[in-house]
Protein backbone atom coordinates (compact mmCIF):
# COMPACT_ATOMS: atom_id res chain seq x y z
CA UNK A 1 119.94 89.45 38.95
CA UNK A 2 115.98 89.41 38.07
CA UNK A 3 114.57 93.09 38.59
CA UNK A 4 111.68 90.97 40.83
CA UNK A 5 114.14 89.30 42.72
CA UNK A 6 116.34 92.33 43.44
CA UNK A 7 113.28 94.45 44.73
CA UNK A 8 112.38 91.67 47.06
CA UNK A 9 115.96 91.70 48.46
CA UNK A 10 115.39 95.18 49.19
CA UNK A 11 112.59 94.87 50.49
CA UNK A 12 113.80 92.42 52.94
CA UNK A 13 116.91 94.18 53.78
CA UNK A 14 115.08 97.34 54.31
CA UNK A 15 112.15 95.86 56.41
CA UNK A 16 115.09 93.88 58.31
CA UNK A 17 116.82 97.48 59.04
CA UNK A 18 113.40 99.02 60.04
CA UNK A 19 112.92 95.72 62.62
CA UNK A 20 116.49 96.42 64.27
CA UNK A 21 116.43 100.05 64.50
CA UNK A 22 113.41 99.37 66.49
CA UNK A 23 114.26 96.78 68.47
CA UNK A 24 111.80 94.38 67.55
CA UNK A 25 113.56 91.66 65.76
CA UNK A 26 112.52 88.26 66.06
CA UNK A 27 114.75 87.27 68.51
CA UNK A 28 113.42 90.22 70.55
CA UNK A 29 109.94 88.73 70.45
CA UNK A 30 110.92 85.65 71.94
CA UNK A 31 112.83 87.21 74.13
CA UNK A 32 109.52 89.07 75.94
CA UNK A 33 108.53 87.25 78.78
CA UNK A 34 105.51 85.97 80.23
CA UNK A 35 103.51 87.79 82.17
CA UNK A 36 101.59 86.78 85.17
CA UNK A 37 99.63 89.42 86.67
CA UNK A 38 98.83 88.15 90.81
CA UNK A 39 96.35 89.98 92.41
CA UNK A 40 95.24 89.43 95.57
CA UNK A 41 92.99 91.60 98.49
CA UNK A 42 95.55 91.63 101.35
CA UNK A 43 98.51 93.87 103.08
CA UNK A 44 102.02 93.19 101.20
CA UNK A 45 102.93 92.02 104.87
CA UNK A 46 100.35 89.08 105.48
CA UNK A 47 100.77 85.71 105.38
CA UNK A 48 99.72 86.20 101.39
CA UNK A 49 100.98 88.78 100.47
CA UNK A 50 104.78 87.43 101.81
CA UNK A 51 103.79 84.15 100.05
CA UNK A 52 103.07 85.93 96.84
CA UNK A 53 106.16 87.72 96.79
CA UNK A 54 107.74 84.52 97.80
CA UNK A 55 106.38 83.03 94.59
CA UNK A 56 107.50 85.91 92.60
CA UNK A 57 111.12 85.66 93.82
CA UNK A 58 111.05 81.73 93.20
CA UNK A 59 109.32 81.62 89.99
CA UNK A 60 111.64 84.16 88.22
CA UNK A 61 114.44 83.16 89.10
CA UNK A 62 113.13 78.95 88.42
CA UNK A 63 112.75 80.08 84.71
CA UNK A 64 115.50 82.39 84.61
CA UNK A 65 113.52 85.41 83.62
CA UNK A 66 111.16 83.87 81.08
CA UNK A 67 108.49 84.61 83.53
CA UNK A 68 107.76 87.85 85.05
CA UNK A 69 105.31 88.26 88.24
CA UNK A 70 103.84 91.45 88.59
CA UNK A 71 101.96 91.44 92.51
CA UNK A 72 99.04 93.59 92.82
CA UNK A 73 97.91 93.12 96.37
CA UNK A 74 95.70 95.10 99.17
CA UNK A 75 92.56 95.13 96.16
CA UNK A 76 94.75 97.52 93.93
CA UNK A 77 93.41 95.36 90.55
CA UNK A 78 90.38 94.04 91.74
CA UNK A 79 88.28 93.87 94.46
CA UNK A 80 87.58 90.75 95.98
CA UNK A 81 83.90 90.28 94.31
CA UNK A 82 85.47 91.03 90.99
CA UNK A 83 88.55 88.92 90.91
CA UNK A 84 87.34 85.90 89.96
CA UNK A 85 85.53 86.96 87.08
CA UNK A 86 88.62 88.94 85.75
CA UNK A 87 90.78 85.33 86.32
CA UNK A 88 87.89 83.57 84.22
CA UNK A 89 87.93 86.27 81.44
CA UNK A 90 92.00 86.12 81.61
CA UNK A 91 92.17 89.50 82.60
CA UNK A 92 94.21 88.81 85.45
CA UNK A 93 96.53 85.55 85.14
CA UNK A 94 96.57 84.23 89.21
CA UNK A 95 94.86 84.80 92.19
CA UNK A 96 94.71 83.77 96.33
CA UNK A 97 90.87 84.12 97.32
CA UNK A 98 89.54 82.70 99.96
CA UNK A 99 88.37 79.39 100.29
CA UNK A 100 84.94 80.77 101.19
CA UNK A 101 84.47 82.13 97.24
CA UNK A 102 84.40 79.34 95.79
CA UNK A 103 80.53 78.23 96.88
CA UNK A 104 79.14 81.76 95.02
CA UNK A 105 81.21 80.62 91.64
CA UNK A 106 78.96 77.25 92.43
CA UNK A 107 81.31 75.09 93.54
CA UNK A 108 80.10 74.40 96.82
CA UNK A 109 82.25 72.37 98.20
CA UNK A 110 84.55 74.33 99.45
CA UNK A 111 82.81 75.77 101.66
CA UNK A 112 83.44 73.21 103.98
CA UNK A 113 86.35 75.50 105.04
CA UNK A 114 84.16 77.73 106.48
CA UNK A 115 82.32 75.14 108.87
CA UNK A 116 82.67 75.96 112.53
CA UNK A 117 85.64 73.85 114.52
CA UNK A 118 85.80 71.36 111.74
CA UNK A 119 89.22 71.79 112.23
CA UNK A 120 90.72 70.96 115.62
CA UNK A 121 94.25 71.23 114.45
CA UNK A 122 95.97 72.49 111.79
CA UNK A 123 97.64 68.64 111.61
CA UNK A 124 93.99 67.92 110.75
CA UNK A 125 93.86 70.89 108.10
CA UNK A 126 97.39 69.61 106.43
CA UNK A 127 95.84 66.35 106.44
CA UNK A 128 92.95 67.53 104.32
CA UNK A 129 94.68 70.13 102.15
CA UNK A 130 97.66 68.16 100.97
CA UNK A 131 95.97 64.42 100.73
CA UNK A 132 93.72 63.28 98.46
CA UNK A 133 90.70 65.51 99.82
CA UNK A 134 92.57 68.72 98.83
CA UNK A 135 93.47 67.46 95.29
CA UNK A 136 89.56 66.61 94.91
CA UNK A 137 87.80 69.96 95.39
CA UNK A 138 90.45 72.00 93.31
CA UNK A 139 90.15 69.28 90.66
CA UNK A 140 86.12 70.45 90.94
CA UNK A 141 87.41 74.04 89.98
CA UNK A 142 88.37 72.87 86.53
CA UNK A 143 85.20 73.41 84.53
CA UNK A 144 85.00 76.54 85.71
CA UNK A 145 88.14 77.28 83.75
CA UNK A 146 90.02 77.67 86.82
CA UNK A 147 93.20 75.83 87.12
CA UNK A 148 93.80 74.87 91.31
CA UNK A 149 97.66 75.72 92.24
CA UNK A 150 97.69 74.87 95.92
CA UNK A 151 96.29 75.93 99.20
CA UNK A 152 97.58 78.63 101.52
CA UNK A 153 97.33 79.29 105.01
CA UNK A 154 96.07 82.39 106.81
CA UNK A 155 94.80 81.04 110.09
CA UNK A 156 92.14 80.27 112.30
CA UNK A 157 89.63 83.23 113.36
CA UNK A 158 88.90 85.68 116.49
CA UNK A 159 85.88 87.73 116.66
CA UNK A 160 86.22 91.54 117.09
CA UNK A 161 83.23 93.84 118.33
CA UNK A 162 83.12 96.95 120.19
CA UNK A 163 81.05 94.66 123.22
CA UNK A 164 82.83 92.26 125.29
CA UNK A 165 82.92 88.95 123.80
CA UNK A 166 82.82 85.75 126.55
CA UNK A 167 80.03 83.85 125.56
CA UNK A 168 78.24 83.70 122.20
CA UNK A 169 75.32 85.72 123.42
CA UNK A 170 76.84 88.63 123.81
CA UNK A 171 76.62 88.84 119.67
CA UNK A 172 72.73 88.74 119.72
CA UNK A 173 71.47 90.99 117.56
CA UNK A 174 75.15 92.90 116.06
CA UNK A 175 75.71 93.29 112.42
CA UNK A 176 78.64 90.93 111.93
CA UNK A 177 80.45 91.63 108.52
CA UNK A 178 81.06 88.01 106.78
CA UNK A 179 82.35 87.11 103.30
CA UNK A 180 79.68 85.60 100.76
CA UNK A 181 79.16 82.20 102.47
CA UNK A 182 75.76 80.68 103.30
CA UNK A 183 77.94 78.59 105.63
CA UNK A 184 79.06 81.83 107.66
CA UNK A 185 75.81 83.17 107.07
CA UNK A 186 73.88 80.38 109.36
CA UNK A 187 77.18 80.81 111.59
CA UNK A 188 76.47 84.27 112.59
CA UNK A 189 72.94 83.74 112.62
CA UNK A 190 73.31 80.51 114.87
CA UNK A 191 74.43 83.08 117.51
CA UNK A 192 72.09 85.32 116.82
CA UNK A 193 73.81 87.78 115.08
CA UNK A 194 73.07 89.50 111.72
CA UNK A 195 75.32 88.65 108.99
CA UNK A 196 76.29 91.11 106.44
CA UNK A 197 78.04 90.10 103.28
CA UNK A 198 80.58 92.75 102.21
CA UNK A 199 84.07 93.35 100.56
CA UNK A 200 87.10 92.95 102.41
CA UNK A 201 88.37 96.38 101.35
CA UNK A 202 85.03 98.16 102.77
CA UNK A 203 85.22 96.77 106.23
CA UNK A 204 87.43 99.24 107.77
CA UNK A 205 85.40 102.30 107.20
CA UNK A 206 82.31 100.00 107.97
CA UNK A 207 83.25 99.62 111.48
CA UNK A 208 84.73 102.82 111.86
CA UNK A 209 81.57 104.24 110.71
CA UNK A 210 79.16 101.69 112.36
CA UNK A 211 77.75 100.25 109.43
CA UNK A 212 78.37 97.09 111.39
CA UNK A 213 79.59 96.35 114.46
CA UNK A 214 81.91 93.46 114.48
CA UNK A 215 83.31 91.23 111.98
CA UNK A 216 85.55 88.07 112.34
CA UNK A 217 88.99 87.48 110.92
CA UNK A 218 92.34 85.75 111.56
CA UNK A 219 94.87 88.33 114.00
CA UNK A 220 97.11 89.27 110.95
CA UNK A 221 94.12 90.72 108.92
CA UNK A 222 92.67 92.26 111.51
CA UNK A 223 96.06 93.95 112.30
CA UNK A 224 97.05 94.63 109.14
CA UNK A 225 93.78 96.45 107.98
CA UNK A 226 93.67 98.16 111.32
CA UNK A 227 90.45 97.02 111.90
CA UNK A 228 91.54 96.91 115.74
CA UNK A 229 91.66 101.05 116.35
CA UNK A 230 88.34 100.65 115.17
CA UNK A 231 87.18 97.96 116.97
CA UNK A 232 87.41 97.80 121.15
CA UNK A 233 87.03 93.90 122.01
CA UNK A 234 88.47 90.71 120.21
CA UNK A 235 88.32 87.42 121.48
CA UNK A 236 90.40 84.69 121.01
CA UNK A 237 87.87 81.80 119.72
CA UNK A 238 89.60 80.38 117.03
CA UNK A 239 86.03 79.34 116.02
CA UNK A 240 87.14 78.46 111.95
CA UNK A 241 89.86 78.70 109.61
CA UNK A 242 90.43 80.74 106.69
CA UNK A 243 93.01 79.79 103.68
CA UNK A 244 93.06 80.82 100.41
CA UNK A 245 93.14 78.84 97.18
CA UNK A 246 96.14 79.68 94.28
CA UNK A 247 94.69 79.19 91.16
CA UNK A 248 95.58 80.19 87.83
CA UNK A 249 93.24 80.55 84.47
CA UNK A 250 93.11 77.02 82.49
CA UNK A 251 93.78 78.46 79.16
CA UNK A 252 96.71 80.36 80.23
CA UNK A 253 98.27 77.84 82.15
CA UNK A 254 97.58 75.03 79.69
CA UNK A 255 99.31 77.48 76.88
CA UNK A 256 102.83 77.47 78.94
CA UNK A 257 104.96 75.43 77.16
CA UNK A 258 105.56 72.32 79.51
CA UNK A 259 108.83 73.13 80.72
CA UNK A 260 107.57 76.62 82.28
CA UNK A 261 104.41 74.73 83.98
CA UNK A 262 106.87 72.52 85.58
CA UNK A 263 109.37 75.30 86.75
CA UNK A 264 106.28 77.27 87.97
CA UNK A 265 104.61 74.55 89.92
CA UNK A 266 107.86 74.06 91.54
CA UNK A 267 108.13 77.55 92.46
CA UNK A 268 104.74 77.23 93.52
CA UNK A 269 105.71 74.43 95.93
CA UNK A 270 108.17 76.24 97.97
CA UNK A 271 106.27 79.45 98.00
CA UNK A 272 102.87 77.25 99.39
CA UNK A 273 105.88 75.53 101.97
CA UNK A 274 106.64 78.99 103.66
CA UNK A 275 102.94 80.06 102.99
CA UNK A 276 102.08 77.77 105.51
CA UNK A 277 105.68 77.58 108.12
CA UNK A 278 104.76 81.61 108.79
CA UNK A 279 101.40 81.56 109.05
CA UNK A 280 100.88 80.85 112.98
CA UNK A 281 103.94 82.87 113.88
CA UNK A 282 102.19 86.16 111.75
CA UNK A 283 99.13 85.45 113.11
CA UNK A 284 100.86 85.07 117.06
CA UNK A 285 102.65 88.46 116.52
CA UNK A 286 99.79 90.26 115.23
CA UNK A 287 97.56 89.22 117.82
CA UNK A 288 100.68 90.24 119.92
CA UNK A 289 100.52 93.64 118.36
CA UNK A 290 96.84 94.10 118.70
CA UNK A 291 97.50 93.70 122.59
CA UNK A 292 99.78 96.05 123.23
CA UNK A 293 98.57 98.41 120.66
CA UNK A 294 96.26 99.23 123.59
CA UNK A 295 93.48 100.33 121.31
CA UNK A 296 91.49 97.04 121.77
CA UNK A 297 90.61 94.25 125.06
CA UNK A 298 91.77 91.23 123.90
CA UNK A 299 90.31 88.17 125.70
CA UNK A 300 91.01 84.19 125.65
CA UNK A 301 87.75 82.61 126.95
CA UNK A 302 88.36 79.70 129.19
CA UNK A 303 87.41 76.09 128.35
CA UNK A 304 83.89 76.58 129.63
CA UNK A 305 83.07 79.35 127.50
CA UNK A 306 84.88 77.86 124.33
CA UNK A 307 82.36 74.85 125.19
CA UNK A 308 79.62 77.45 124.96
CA UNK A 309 80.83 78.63 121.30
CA UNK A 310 80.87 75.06 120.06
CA UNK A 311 77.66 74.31 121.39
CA UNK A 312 75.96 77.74 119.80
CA UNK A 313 77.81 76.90 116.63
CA UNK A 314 78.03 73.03 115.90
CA UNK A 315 74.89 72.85 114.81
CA UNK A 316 75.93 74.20 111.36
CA UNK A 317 77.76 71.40 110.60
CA UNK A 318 74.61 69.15 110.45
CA UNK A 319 72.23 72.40 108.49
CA UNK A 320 75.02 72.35 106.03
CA UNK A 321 75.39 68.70 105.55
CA UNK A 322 72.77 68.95 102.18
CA UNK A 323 74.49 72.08 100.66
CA UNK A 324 78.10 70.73 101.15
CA UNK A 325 78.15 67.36 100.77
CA UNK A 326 77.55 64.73 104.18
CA UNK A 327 80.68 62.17 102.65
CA UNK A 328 82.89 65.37 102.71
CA UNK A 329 82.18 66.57 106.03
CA UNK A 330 82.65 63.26 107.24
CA UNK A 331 85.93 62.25 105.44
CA UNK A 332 87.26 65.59 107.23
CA UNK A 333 85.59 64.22 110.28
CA UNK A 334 87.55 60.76 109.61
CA UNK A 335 91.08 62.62 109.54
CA UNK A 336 90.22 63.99 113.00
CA UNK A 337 90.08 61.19 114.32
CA UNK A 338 92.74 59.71 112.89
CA UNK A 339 94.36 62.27 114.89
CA UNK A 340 92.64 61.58 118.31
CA UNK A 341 89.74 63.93 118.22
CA UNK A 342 86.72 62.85 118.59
């Protein structure tokens, strides 16, 4: 044998032994999975965080442990002003935000969500969300280099305060925490209120230490955060919705070979089903909670007083009609009253 050819054997052999006394033989490197780092702002037991574990469960077992889904919820990774840049710069691989972030990244549309009693059922929602309307506006998400997964339910919204809420007046003139919205913004301020924009992991020790006074949330994240031993009224107005988008970074997702994408949207599918079967019944017991917790009033207003919210708050709709888009809010309209609402 050629002296050249022998030392290259050897040299092959003995980088060969170095790679298996290490562990890190080729088969080893294809053998690493793919990680998706999830981060989302919530409690581990909220609608979103049980649908992200849901997801996890699903998706690793879909691609038989090519995929590995490491949660990070209740703002551990990221807070929820910083999460979508981290998605964009692939720092983080998928996220749940609320619908309402979407108009700051400039893709206003979405915050049609936000709109006051645009929804008058969540038949109407479903309608919207999982026909063509829903596939349009995460379709919009795409030059942003964000890839849209599904939507999520959380639920529709009470108001907490430490007044008495029965008509929309008594608000005149709180501090009302809202996310970044201009939609929520001319909400609070149509009942004379004074929004405040702030993160969603801040807002406990902002009520506790009267930063603001009230805030408005579905009954599961106000239980879960404990915002109600902080706060000593909620009432029940169910005045909007608030869902979340699952979206995933383009480049990543459109690097999985094809056969992961298809196992993962699956997964995704069945997760997003029992997103939105347990998000009422969370919502019921945490509102449930909340009452006998006996730390806070919590009041239903009657059919006259839920007139007076609409009437205070309606008005949006038509202010936002430039910003948002008139042909969406009135396709949602349409599915309404496909329904029977007028």
């Amino acid at each position: 044998m050629k002296p050249q050819l022998l030392k290259r054997r050897t040299l092959k052999l003995a980088l060969g032994t170095i790679a298996l006394s290490l562990g890190f033989g080729t088969q080893a490197f294809a053998q690493a999975p793919i990680v998706i780092k999830f981060s989302h702002v919530v409690a581990k037991d909220t609608p979103k965080g049980k649908a992200a574990e849901r997801f996890k469960e699903l998706a690793e077992k879909a691609t038989k442990g090519r995929v590995k889904v490491e949660i990070y919820p209740n703002s551990t990774l990221y807070k929820d002003k910083e999460e979508l840049e981290a998605l964009q710069l692939g720092a983080v691989q998928m996220l749940a935000p609320s619908l309402a972030k979407f108009g700051p990244l400039g893709v206003k549309e979405f915050e049609v969500f936000d709109v006051p009693y645009i929804f008058q059922s969540r038949d109407v929602l479903h309608r919207v969300t999982e026909g063509p309307i829903g596939a349009g506006l995460l379709a919009k998400l795409e030059p942003k280099g964000i890839t849209g997964l599904a939507f999520w339910d959380n639920g529709f919204k009470v108001m907490s305060s430490n007044v008495p809420m029965h008509l929309p007046t008594d608000l005149k003139g709180k501090k009302m925490r809202i996310q970044s919205s201009k939609v929520l913004d001319a909400q609070m301020r149509a009942l004379g209120a004074n929004p405040q924009v702030m993160a969603f992991s801040e807002v406990y020790q902002a009520l506790q230490t009267g930063v603001v006074d009230g805030t408005e949330n579905p009954p599961s994240n106000l239980y879960t955060q404990k915002m109600h031993e902080v706060q000593k009224h909620v009432s029940v107005t169910n005045h909007g919705y608030l869902g979340y988008a699952v979206i995933v970074n383009k480049k990543f997702w459109d690097g999985l070979p094809a056969d992961i994408r298809v196992a993962l949207s699956d997964a995704m599918k069945g997760a997003s089903r029992y997103a939105n079967a347990i998000a009422q019944l969370e919502n019921d017991a945490a509102l449930d909670a909340v009452t006998k917790s006996g730390k806070t009033t919590v009041y239903t207003p009657t059919n006259k007083e839920i007139a007076a919210w609409m009437r205070a708050m309606v008005p949006v709709e038509k202010e936002m009609e430039g910003r948002i888009g008139k042909d969406l809010i009135m396709a949602i309209n349409k599915e309404s009253k496909a329904l029977g609402f007028d």
